[in-house]
PDB file of N, CA and C in Angstrom:
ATOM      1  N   UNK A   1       5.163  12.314 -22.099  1.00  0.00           N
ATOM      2  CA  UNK A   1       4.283  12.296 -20.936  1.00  0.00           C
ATOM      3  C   UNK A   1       3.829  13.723 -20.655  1.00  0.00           C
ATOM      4  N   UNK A   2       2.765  13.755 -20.455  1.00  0.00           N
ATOM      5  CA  UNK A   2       1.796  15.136 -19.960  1.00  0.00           C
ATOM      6  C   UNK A   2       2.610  15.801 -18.879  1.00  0.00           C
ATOM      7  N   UNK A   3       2.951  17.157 -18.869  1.00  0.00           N
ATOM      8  CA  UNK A   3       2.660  17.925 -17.847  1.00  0.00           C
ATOM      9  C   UNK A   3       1.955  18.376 -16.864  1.00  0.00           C
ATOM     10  N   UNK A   4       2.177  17.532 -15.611  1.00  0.00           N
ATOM     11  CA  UNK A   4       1.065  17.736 -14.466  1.00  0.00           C
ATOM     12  C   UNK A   4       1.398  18.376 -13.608  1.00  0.00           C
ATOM     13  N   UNK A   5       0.540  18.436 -12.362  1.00  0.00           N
ATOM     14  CA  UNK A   5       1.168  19.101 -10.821  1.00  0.00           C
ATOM     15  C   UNK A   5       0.652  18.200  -9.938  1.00  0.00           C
ATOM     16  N   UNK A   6       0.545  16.912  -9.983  1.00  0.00           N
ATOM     17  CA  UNK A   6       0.799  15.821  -9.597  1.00  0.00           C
ATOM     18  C   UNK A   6       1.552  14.668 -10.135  1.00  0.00           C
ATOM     19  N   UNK A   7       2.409  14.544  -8.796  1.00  0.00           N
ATOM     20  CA  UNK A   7       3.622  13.472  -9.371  1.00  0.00           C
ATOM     21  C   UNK A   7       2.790  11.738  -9.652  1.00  0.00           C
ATOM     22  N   UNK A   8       3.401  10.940 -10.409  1.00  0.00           N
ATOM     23  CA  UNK A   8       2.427   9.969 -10.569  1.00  0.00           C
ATOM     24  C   UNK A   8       2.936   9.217  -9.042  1.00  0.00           C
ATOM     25  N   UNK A   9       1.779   8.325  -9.316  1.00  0.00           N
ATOM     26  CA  UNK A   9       1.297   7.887  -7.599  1.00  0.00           C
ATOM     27  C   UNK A   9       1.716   6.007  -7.951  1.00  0.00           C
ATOM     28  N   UNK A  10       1.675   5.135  -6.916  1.00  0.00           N
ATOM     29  CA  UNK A  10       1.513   3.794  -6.923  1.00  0.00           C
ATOM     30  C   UNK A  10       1.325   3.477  -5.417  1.00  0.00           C
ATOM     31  N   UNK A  11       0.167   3.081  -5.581  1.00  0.00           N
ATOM     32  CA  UNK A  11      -0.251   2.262  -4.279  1.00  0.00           C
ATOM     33  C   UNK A  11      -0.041   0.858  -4.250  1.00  0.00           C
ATOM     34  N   UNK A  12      -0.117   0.381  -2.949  1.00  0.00           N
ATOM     35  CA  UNK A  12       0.029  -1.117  -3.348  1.00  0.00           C
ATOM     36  C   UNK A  12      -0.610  -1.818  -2.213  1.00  0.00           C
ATOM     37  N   UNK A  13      -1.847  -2.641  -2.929  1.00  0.00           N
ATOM     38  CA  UNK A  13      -2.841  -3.258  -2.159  1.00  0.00           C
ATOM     39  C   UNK A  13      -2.738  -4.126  -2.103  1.00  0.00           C
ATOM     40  N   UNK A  14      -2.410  -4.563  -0.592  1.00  0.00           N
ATOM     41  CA  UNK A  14      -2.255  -5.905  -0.046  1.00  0.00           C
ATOM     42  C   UNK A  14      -3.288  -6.971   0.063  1.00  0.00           C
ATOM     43  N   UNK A  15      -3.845  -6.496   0.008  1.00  0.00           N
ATOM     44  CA  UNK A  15      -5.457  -7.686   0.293  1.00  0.00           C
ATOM     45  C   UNK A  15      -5.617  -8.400   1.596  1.00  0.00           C
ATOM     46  N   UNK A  16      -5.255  -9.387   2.019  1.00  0.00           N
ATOM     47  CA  UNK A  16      -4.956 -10.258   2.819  1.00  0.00           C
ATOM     48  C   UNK A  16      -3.661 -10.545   3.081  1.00  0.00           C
ATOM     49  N   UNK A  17      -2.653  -9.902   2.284  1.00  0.00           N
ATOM     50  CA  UNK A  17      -1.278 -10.283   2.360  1.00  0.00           C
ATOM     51  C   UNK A  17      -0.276  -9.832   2.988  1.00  0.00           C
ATOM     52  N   UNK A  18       0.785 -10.255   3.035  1.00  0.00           N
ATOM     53  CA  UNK A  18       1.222 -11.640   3.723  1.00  0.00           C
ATOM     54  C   UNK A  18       0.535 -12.096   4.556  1.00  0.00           C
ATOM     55  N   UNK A  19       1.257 -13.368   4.416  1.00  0.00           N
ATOM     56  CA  UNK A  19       0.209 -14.086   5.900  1.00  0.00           C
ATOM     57  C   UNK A  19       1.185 -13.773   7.007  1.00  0.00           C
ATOM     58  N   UNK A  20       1.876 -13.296   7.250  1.00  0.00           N
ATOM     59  CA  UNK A  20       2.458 -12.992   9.014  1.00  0.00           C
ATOM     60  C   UNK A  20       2.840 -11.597   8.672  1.00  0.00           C
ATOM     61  N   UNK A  21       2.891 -11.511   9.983  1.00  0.00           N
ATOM     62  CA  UNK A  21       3.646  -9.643  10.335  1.00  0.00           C
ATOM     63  C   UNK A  21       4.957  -9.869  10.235  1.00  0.00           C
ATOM     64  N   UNK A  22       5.806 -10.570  10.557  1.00  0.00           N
ATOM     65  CA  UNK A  22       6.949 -10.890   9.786  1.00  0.00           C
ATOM     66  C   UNK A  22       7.077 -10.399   8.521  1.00  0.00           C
ATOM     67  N   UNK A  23       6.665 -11.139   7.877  1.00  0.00           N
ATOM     68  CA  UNK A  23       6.328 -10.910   6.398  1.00  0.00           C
ATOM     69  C   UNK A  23       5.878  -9.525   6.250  1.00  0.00           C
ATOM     70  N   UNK A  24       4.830  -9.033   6.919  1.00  0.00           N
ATOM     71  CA  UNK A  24       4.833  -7.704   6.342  1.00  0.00           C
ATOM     72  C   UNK A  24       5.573  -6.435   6.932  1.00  0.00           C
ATOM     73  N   UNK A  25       6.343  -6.445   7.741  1.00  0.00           N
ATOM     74  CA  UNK A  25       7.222  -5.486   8.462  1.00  0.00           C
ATOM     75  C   UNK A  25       8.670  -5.463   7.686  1.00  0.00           C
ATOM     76  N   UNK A  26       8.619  -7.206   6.708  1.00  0.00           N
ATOM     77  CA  UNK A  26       9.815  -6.814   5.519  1.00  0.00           C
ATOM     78  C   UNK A  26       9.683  -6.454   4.534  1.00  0.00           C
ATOM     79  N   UNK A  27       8.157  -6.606   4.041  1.00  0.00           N
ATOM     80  CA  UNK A  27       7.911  -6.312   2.549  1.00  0.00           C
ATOM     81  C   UNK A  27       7.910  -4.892   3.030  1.00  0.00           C
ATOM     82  N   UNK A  28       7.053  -4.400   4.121  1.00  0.00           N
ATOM     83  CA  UNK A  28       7.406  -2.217   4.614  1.00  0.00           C
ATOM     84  C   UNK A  28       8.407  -1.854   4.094  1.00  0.00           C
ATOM     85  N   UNK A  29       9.911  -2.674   4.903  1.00  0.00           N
ATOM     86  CA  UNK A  29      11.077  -2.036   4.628  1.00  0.00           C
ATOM     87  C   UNK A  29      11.696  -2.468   2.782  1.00  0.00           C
ATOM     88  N   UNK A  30      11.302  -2.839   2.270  1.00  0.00           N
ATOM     89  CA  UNK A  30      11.731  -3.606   1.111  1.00  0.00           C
ATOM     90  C   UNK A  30      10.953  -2.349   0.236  1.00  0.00           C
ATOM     91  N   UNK A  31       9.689  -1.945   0.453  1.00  0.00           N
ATOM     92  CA  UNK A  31       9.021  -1.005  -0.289  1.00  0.00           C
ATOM     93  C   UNK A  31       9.732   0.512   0.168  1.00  0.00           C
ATOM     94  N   UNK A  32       9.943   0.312   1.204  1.00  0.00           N
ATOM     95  CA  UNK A  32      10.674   1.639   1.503  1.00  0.00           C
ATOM     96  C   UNK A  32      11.611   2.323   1.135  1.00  0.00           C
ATOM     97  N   UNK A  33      12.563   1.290   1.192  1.00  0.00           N
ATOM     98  CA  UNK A  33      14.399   1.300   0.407  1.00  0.00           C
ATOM     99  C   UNK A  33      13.746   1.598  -0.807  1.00  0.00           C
ATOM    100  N   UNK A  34      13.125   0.861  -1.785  1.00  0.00           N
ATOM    101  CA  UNK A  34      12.658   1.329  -3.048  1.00  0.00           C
ATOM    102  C   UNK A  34      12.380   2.317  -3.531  1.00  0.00           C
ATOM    103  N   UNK A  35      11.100   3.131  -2.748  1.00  0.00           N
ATOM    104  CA  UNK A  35      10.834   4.234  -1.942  1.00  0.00           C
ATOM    105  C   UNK A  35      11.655   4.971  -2.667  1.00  0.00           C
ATOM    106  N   UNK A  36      12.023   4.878  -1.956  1.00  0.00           N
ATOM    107  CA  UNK A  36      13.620   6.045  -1.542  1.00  0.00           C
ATOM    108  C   UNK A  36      14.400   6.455  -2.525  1.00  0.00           C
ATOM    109  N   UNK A  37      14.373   5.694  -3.820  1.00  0.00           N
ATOM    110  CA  UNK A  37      14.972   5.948  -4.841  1.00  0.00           C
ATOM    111  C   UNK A  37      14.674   6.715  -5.756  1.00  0.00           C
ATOM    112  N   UNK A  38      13.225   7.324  -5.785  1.00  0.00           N
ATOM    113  CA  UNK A  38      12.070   7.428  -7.048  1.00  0.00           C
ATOM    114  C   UNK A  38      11.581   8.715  -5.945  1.00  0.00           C
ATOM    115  N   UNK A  39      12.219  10.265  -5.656  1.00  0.00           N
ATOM    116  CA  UNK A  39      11.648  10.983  -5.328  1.00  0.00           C
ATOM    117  C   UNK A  39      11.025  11.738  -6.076  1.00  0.00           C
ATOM    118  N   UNK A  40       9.996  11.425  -7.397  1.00  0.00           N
ATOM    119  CA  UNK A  40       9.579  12.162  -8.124  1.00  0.00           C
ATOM    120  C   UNK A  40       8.217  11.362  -8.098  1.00  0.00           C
ATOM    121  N   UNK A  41       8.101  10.000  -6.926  1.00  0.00           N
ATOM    122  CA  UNK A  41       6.424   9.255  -7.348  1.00  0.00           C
ATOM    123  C   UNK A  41       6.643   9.256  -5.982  1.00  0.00           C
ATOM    124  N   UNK A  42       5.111   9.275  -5.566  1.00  0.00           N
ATOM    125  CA  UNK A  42       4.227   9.124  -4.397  1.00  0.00           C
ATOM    126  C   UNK A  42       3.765   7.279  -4.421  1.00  0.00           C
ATOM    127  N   UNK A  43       4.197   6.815  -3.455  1.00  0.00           N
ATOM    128  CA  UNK A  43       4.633   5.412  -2.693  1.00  0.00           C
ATOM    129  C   UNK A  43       3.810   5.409  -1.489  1.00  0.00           C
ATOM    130  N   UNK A  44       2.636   4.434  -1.642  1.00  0.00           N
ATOM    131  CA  UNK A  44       1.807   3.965  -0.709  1.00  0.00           C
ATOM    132  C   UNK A  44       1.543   2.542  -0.511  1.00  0.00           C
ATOM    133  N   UNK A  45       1.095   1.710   0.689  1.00  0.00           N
ATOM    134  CA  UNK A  45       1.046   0.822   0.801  1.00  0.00           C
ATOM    135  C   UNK A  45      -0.841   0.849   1.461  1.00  0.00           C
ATOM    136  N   UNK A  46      -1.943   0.021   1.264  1.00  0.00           N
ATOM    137  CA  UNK A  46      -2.819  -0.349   1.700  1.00  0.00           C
ATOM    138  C   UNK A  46      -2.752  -1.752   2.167  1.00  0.00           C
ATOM    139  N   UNK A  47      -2.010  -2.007   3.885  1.00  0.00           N
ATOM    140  CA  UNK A  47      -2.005  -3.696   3.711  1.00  0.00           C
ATOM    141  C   UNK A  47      -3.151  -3.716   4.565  1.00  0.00           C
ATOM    142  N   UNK A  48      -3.380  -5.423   4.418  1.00  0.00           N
ATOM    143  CA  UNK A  48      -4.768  -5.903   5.788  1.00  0.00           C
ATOM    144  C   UNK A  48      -4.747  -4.743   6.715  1.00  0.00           C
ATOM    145  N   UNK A  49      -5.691  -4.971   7.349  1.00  0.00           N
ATOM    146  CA  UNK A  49      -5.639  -4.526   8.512  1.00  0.00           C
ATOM    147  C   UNK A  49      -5.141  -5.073  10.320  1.00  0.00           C
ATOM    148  N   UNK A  50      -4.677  -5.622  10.067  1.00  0.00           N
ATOM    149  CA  UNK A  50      -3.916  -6.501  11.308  1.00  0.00           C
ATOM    150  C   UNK A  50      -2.815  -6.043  11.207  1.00  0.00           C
ATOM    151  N   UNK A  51      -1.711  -5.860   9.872  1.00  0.00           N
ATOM    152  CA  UNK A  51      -0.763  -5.229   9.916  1.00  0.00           C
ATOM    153  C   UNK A  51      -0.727  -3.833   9.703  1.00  0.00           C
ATOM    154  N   UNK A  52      -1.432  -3.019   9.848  1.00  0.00           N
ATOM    155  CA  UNK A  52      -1.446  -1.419   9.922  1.00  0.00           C
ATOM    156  C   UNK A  52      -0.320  -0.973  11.035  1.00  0.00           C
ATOM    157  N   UNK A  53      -0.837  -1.294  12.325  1.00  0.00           N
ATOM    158  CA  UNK A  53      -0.499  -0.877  13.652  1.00  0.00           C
ATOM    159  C   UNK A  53       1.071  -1.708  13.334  1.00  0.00           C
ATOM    160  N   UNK A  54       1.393  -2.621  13.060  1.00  0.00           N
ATOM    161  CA  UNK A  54       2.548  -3.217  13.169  1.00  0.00           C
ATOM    162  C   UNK A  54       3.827  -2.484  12.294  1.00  0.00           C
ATOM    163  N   UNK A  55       3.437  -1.947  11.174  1.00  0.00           N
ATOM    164  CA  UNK A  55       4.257  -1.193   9.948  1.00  0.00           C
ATOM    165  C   UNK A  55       5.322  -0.141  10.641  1.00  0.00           C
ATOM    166  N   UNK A  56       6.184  -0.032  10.270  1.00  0.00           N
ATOM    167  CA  UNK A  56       7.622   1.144  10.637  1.00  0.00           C
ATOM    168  C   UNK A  56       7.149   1.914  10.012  1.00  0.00           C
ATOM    169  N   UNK A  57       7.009   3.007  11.281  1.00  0.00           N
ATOM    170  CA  UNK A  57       6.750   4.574  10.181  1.00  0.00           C
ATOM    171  C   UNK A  57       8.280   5.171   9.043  1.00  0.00           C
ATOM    172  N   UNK A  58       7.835   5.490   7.923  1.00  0.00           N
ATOM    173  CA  UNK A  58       8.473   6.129   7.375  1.00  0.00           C
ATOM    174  C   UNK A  58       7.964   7.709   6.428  1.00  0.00           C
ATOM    175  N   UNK A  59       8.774   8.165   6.153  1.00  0.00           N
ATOM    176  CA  UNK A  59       8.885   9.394   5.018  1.00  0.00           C
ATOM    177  C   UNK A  59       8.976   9.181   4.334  1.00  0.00           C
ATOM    178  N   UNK A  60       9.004   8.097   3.701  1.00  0.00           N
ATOM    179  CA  UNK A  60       8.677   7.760   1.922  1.00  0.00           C
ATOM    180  C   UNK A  60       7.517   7.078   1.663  1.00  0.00           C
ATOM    181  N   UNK A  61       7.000   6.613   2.351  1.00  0.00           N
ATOM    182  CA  UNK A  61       5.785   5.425   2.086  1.00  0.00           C
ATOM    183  C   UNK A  61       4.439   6.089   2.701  1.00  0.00           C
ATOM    184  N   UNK A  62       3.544   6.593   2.054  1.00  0.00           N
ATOM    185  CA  UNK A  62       2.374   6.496   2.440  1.00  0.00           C
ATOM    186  C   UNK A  62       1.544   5.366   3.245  1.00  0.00           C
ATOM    187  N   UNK A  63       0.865   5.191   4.203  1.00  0.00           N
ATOM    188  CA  UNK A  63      -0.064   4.326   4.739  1.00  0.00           C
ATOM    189  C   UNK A  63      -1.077   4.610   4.568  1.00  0.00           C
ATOM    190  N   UNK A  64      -1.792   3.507   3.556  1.00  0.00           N
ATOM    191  CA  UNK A  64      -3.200   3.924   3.114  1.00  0.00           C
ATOM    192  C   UNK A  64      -4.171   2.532   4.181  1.00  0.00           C
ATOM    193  N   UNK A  65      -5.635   2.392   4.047  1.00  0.00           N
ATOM    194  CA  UNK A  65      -6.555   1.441   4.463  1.00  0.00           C
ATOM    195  C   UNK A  65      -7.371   1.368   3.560  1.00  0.00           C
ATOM    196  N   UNK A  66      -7.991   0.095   3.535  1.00  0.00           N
ATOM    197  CA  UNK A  66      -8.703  -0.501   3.066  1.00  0.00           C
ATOM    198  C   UNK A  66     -10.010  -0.706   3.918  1.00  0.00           C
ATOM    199  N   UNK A  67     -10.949  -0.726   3.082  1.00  0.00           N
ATOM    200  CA  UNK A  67     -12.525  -1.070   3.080  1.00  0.00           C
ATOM    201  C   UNK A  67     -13.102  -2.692   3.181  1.00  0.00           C
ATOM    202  N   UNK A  68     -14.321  -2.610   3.012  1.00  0.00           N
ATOM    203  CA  UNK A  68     -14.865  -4.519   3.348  1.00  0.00           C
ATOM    204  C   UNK A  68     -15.754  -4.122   2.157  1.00  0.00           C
ATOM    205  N   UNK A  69     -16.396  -5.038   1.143  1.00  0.00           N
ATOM    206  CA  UNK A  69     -17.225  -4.926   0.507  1.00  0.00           C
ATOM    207  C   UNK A  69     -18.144  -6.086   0.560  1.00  0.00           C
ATOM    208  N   UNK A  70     -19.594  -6.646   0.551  1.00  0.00           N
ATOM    209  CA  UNK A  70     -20.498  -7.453   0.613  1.00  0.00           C
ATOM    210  C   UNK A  70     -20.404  -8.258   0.127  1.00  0.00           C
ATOM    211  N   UNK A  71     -19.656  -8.363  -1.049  1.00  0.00           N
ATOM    212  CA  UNK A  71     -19.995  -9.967  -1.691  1.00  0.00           C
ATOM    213  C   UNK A  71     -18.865 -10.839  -1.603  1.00  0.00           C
ATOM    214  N   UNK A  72     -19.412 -12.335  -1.975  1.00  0.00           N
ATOM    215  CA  UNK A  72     -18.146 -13.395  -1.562  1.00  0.00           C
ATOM    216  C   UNK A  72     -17.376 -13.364  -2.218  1.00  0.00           C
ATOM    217  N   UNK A  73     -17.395 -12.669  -3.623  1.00  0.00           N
ATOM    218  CA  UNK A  73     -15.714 -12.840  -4.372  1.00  0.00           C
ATOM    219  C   UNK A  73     -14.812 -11.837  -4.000  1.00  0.00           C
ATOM    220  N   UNK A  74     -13.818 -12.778  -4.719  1.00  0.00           N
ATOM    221  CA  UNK A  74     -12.540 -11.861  -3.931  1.00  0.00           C
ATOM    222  C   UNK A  74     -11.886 -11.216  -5.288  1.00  0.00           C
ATOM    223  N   UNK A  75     -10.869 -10.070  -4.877  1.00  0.00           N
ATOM    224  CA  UNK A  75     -10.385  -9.107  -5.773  1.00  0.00           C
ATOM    225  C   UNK A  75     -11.587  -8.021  -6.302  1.00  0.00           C
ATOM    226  N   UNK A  76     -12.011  -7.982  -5.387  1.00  0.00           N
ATOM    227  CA  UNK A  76     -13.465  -6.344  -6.152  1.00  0.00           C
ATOM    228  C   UNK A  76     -12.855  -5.220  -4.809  1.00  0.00           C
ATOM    229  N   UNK A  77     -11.368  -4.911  -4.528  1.00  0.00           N
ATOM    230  CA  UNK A  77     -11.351  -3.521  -4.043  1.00  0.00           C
ATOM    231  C   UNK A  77     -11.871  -3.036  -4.489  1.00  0.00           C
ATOM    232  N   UNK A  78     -11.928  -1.493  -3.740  1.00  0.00           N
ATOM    233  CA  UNK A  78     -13.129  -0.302  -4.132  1.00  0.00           C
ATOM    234  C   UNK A  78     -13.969  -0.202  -5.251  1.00  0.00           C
ATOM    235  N   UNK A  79     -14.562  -1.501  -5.304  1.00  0.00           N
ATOM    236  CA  UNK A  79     -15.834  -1.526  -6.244  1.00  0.00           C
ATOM    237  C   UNK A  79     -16.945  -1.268  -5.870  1.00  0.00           C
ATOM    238  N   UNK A  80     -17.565  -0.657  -6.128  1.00  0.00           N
ATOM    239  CA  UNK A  80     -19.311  -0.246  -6.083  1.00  0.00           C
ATOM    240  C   UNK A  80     -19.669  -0.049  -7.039  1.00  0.00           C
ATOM    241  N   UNK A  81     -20.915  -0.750  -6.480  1.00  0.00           N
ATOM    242  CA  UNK A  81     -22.050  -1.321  -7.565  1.00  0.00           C
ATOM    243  C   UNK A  81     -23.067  -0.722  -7.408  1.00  0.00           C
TER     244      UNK A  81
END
C-alpha cells in the first residue's frame, strides 16, 4: 500500500436508513465502538436527515450530510450529470 498523509477514510451512507431513530441512535453507537478500534481510518456516517439532530456526539465518528438530487431513481448519491 502507497505511502500517504492521509489516513484511508470510510463513510457510510445511509440513504433513507433505518426506518426509526431507534434504529439509528444504535447503528451510531455500533459504528462507534467499531470506530474505536481502527485509529489509523477516518469513520464517518452520512444518515437521512431526520436522524442528524438525534445522533450521540462522538470522537470517533465523523457526521457527514447528504444532498437531494432531481431524478426519480434511487441510489445516484452525489451524482451529477
Amino acid at each position: 500500500m502507497p505511502t500517504t498523509s492521509n489516513p484511508p477514510t470510510i463513510i457510510a451512507n445511509w440513504k433513507m436508513n433505518p426506518s426509526s431513530a431507534e434504529n439509528a441512535i444504535a447503528l451510531a453507537k455500533t459504528i462507534d465502538a467499531a470506530a474505536k478500534k481502527y485509529k489509523n481510518v477516518v469513520v464517518g456516517i452520512a444518515p437521512a436527515f431526520p436522524h442528524i439532530g438525534i445522533l450521540p456526539k462522538t470522537k470517533s465518528v465523523w457526521l457527514g450530510a447528504q444532498d437531494v438530487f432531481w431524478t426519480d431513481e434511487i441510489g445516484r448519491a452525489s451524482c451529477r450529470e
